[in-house]
Protein backbone atom coordinates (compact mmCIF):
# COMPACT_ATOMS: atom_id res chain seq x y z
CA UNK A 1 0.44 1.37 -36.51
CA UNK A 2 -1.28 1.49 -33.47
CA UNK A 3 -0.56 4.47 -30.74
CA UNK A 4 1.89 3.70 -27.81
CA UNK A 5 1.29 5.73 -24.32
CA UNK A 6 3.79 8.53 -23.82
CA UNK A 7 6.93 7.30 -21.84
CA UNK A 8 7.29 9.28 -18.68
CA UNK A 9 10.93 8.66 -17.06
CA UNK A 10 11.41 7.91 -13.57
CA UNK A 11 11.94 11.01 -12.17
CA UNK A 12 8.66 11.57 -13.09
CA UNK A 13 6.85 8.85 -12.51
CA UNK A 14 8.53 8.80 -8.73
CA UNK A 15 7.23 12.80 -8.24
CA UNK A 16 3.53 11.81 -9.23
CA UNK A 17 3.49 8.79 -7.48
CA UNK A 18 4.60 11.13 -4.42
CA UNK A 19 2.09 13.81 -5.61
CA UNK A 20 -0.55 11.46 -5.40
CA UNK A 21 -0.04 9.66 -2.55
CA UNK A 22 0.36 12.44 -0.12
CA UNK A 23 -3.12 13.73 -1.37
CA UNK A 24 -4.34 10.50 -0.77
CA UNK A 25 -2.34 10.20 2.44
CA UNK A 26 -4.23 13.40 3.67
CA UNK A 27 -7.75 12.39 3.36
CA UNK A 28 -6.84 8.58 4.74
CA UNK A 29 -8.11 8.99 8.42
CA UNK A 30 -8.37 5.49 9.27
CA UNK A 31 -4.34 4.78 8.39
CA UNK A 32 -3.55 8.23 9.99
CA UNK A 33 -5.90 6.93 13.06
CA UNK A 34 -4.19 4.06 13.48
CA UNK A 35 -0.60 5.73 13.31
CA UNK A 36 0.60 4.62 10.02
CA UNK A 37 3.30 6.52 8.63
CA UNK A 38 4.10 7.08 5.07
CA UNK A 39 7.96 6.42 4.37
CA UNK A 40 8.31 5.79 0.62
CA UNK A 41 6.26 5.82 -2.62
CA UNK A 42 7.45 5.13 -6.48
CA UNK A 43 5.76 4.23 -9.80
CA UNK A 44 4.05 1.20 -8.34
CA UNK A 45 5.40 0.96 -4.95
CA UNK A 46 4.98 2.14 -1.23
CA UNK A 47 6.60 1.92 2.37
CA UNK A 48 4.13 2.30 5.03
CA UNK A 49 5.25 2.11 8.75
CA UNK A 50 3.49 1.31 11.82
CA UNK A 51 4.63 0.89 15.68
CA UNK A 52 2.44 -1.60 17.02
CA UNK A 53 0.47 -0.13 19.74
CA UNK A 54 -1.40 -2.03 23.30
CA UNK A 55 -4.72 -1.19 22.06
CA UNK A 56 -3.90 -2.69 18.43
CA UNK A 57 -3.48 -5.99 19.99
CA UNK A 58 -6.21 -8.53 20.56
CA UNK A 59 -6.53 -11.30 23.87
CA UNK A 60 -3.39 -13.08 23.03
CA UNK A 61 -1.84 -9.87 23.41
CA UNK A 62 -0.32 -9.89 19.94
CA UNK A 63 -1.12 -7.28 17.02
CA UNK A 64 -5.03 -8.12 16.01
CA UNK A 65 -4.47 -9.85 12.20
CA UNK A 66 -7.07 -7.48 10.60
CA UNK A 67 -4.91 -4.15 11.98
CA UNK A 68 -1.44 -6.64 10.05
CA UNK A 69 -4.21 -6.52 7.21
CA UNK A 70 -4.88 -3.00 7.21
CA UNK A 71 -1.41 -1.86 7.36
CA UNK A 72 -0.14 -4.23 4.53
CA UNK A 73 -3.63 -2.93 2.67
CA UNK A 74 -3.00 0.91 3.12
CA UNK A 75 0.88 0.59 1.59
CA UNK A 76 -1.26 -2.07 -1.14
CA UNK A 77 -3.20 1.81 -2.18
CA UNK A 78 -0.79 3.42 -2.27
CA UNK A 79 1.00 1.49 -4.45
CA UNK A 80 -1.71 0.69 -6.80
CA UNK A 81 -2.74 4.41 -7.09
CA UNK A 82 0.57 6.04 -8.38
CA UNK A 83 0.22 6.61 -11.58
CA UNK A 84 -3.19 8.54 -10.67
CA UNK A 85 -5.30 6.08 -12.34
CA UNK A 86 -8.24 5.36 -9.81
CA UNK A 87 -7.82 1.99 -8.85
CA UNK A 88 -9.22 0.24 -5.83
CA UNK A 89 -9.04 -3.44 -4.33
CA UNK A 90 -10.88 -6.43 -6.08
CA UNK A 91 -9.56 -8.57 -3.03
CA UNK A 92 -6.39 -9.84 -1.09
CA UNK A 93 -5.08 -12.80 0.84
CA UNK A 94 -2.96 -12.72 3.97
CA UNK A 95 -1.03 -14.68 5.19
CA UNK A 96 0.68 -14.30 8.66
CA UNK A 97 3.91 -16.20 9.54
CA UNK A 98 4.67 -14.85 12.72
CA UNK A 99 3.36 -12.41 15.20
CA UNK A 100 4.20 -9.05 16.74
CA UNK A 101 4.34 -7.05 20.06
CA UNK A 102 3.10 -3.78 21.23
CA UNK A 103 6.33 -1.68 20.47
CA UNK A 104 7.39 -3.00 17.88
CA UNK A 105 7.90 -1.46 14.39
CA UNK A 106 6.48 -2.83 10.88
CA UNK A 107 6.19 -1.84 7.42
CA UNK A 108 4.89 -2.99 5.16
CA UNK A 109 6.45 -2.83 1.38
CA UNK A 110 3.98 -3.13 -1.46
CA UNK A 111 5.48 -3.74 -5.05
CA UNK A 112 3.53 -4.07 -8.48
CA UNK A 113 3.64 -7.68 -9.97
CA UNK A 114 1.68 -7.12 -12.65
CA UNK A 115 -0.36 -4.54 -14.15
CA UNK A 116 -2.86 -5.10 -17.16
CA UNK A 117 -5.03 -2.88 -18.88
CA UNK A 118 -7.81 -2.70 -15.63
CA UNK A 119 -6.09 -5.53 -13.16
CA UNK A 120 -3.36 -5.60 -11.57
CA UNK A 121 -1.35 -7.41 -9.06
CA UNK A 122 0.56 -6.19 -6.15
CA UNK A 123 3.23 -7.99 -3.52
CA UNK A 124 3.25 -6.29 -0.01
CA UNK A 125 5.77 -8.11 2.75
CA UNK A 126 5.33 -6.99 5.96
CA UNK A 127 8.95 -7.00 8.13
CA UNK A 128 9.96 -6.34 11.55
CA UNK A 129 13.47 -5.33 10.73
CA UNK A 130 14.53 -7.82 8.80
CA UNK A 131 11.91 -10.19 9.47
CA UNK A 132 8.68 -10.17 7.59
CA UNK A 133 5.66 -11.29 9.66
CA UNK A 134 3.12 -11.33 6.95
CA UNK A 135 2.96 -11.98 3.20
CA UNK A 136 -0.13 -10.37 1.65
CA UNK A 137 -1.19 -10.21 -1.98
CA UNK A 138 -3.85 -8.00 -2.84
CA UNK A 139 -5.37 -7.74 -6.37
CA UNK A 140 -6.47 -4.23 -7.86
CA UNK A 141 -8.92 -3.09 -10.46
CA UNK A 142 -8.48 0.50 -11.97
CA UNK A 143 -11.95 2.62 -12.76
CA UNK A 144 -11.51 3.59 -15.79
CA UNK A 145 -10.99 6.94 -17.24
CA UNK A 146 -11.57 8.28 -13.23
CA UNK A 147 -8.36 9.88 -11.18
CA UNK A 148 -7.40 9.29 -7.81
CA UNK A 149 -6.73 12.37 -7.47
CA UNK A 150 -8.54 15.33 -9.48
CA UNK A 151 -5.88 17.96 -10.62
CA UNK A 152 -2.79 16.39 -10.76
């Protein structure tokens, strides 16, 4: 008989996902830089906001697609790091449906699809409102035996 991982309930899952992800929240200057916000993390999920800002918009005068990236890719860590396994991005596609507007707010929701012994898969839908904007699926590759974050 081989051995099974301990079950951990959701309560706990949810309070070391949340452990973790303000640690890593802390130490993420470029998000913080850009003002991204942190509004929820679970086992293998995350909510990251963001009002769009003049100077994150390119010549069109829309939001610059690698800043709709990055926000869709910070809520993607989050996500992928909950269970404070180290795991980082093997790559992601984007793509963009429509576009947004200094002043206007986005988050982007990232939700596990999959997660194998070292991959993993993760949705992240980025909405204004009710409206997503960009569809982005980013796949993940944990280190193995390595935390994300030490102590926890």
């Amino acid at each position: 008989m081989s051995a099974q991982a301990p079950t951990v309930n959701a309560t706990e899952a949810t309070a070391l996902a949340r452990q973790v992800a303000e640690a890593l929240w802390r130490q993420d200057r470029a998000s913080q830089h850009l003002g991204m916000r942190l509004l929820h993390v679970g086992d293998g999920e995350a909510d990251v906001g963001m009002t769009v800002q003049a100077e994150h918009c390119n010549g069109f005068g829309t939001l610059h697609g690698g800043l709709l990236a990055a926000l869709a890719d910070s809520a993607f860590a989050m996500a992928c790091n909950s269970r404070n396994e180290l795991t980082v991005a093997a790559g992601f596609d984007i793509n963009i449906v429509q576009s947004a507007l200094a002043g206007q707010d986005l988050i982007a929701q990232a939700r596990r699809l999959h997660q194998g012994g070292r991959s993993g898969v993760y949705d992240v839908t980025v909405c204004r409102g009710d409206e997503p904007i960009a569809h982005f699926r980013g796949r993940s590759q944990r280190l193995t035996g390595r935390k994300a974050v030490e102590g926890l």
